[in-house]
C-alpha atoms as a PDB file:
ATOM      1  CA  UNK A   1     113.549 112.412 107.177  1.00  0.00           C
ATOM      2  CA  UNK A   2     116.562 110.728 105.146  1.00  0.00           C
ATOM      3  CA  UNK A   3     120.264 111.016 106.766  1.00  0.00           C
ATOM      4  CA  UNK A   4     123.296 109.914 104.044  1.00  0.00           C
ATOM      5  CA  UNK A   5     126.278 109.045 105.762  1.00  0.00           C
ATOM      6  CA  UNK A   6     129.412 109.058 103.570  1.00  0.00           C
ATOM      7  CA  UNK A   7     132.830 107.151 104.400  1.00  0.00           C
ATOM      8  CA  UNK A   8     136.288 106.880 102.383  1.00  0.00           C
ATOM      9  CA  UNK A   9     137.774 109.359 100.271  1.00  0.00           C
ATOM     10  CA  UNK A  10     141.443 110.877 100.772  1.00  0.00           C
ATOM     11  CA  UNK A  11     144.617 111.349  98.711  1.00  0.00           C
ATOM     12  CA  UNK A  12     146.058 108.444  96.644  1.00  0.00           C
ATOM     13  CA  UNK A  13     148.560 108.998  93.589  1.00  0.00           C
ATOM     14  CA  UNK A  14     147.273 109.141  90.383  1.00  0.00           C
ATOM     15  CA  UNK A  15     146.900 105.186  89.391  1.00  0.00           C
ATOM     16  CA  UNK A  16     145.396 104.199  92.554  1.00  0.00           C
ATOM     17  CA  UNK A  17     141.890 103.334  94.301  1.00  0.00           C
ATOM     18  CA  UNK A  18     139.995 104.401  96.658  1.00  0.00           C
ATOM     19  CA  UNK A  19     136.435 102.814  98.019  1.00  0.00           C
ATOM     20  CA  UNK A  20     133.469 105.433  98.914  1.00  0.00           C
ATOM     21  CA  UNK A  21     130.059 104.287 101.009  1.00  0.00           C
ATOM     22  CA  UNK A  22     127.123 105.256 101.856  1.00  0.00           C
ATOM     23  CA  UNK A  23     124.190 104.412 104.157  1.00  0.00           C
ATOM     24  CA  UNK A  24     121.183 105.987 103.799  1.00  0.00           C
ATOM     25  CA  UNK A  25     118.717 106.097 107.280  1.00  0.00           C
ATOM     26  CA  UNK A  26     115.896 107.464 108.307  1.00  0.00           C
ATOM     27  CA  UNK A  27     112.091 107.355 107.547  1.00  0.00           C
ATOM     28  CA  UNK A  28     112.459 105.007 104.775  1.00  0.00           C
ATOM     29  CA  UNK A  29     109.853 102.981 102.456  1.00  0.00           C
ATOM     30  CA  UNK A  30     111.994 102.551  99.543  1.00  0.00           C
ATOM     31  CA  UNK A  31     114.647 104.158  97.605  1.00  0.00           C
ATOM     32  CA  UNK A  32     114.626 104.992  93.873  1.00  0.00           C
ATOM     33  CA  UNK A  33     117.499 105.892  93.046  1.00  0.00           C
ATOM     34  CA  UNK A  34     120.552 106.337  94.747  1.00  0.00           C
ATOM     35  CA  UNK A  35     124.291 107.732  93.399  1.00  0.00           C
ATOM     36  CA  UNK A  36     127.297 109.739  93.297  1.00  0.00           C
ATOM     37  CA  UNK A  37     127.767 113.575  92.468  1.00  0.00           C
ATOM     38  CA  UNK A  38     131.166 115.901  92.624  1.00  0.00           C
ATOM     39  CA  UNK A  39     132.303 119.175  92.773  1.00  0.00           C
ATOM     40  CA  UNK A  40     135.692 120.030  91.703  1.00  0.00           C
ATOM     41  CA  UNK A  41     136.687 123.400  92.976  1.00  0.00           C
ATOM     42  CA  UNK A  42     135.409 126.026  90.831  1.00  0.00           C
ATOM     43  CA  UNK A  43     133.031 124.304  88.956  1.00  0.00           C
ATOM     44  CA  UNK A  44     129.840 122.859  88.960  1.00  0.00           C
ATOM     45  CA  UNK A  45     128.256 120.180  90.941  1.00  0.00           C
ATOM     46  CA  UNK A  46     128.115 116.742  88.570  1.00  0.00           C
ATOM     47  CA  UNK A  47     126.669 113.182  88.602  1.00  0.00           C
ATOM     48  CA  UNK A  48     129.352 110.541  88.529  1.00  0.00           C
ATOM     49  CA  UNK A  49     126.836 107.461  88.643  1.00  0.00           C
ATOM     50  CA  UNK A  50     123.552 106.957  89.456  1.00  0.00           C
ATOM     51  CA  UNK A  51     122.206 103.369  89.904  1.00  0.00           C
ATOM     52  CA  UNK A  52     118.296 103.363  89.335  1.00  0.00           C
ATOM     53  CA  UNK A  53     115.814 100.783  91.613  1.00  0.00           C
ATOM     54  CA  UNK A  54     115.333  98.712  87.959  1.00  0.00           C
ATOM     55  CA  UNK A  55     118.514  97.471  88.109  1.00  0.00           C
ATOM     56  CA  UNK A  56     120.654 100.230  85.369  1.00  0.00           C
ATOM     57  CA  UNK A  57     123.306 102.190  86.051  1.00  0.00           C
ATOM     58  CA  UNK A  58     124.561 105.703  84.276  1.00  0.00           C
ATOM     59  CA  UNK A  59     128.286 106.543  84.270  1.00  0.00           C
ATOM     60  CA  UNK A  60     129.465 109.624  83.596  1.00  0.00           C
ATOM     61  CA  UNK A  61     132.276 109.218  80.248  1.00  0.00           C
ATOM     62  CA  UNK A  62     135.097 110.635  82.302  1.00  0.00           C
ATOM     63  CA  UNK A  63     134.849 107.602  84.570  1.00  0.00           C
ATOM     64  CA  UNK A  64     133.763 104.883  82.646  1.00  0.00           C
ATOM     65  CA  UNK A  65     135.639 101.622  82.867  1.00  0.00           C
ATOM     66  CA  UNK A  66     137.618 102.962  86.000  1.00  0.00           C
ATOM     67  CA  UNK A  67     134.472 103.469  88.645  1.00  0.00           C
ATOM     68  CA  UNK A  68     131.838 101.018  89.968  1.00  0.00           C
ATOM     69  CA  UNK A  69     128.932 101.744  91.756  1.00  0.00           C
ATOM     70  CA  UNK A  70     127.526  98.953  93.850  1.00  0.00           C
ATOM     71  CA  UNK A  71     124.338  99.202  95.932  1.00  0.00           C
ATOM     72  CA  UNK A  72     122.837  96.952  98.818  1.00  0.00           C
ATOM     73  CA  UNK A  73     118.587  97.692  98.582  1.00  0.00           C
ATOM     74  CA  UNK A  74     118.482  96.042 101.696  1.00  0.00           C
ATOM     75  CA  UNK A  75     120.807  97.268 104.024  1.00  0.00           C
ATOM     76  CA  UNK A  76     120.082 100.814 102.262  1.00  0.00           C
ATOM     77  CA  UNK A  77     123.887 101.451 100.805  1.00  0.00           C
ATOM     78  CA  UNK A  78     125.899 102.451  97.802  1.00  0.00           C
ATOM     79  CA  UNK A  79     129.318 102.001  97.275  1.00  0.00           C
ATOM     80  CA  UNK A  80     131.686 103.561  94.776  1.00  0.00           C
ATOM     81  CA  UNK A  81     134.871 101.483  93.757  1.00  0.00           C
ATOM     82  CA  UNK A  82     137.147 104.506  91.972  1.00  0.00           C
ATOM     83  CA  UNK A  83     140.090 102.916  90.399  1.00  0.00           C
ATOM     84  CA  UNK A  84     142.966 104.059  87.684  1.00  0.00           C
ATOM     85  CA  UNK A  85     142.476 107.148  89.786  1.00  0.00           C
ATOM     86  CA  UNK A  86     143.517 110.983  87.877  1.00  0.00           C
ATOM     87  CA  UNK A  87     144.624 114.284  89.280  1.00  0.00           C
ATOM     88  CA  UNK A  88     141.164 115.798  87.930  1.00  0.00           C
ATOM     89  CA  UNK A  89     139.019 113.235  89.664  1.00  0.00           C
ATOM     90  CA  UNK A  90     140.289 115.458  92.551  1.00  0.00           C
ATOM     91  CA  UNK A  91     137.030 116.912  94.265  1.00  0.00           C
ATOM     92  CA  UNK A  92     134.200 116.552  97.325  1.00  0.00           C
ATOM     93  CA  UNK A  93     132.314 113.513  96.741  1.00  0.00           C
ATOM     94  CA  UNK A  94     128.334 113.479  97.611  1.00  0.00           C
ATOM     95  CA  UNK A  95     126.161 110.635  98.010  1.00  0.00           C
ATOM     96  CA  UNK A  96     122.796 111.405  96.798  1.00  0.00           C
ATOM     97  CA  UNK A  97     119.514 109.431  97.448  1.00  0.00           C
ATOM     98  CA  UNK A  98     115.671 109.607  95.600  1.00  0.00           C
ATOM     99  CA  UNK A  99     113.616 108.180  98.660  1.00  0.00           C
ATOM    100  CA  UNK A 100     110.107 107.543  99.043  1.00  0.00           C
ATOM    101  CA  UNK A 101     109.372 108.023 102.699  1.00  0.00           C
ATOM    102  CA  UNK A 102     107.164 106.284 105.114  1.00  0.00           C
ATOM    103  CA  UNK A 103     104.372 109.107 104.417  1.00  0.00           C
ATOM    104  CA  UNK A 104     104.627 108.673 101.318  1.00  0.00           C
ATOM    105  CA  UNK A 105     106.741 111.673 100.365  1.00  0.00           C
ATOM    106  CA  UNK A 106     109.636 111.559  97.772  1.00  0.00           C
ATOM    107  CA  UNK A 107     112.227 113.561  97.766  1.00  0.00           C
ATOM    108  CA  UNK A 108     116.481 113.808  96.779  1.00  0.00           C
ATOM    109  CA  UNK A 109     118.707 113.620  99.763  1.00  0.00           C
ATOM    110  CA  UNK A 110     122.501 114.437  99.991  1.00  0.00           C
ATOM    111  CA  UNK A 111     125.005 113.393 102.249  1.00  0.00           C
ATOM    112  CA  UNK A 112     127.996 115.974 103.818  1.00  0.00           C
ATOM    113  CA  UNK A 113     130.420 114.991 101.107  1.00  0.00           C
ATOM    114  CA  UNK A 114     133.754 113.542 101.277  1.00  0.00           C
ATOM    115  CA  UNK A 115     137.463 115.017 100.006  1.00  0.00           C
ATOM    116  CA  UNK A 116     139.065 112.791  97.096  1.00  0.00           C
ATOM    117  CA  UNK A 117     142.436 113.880  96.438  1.00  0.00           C
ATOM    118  CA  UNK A 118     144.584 112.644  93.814  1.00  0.00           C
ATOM    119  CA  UNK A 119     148.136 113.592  93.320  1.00  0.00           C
ATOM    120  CA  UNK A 120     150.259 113.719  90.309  1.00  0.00           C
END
């Protein structure tokens, strides 16, 4: 199995930056993907950034130029630099994973999410 692990997140005014991580754990041979989802309450579930194992990254347009995605493929982590921060980037934060296990298996893991909060 694949554990996520999430850290940061929290309430900032709108114009300021917070710093989300990630470890991923576990059974691991290699990881194909790995990114960032949210859920605003109320709405749907939607990829913020997903950084791919060749090297390119997808940005959602909301956050482009204001969030950076940064991933270790050795120690197994992704980080997500949020600056320029606004009241609608308010919403649970989840760290997602493609792995490829040590049996061979490949599958999308989540982590338990994390509360952004930005104020007006």
């Amino acid at each position: 199995q694949v554990q996520l692990v999430e850290s940061g997140g929290g309430l900032v005014q709108a114009g300021g930056s917070l710093r989300l991580s990630c470890v991923a754990s576990g059974s691991i041979s290699r990881i194909e993907a790995m990114g960032w989802y949210r859920q605003a309450a109320g709405k749907q579930r939607e990829l913020v950034v997903v950084s791919i194992s060749d090297g390119s990254t997808n940005y959602v347009d909301s956050v482009k130029g204001r969030f950076t995605i940064s991933r270790d493929n050795v120690k197994n982590t992704v980080s997500l630099q949020m600056t320029s921060l606004k009241p609608e980037d308010t919403a649970v934060y989840y760290c997602y994973a493609v792995a490829v296990t040590d049996r061979g298996m490949t599958g999308k893991y989540w982590g338990q999410g994390t509360q952004v909060t930005v104020s007006s």
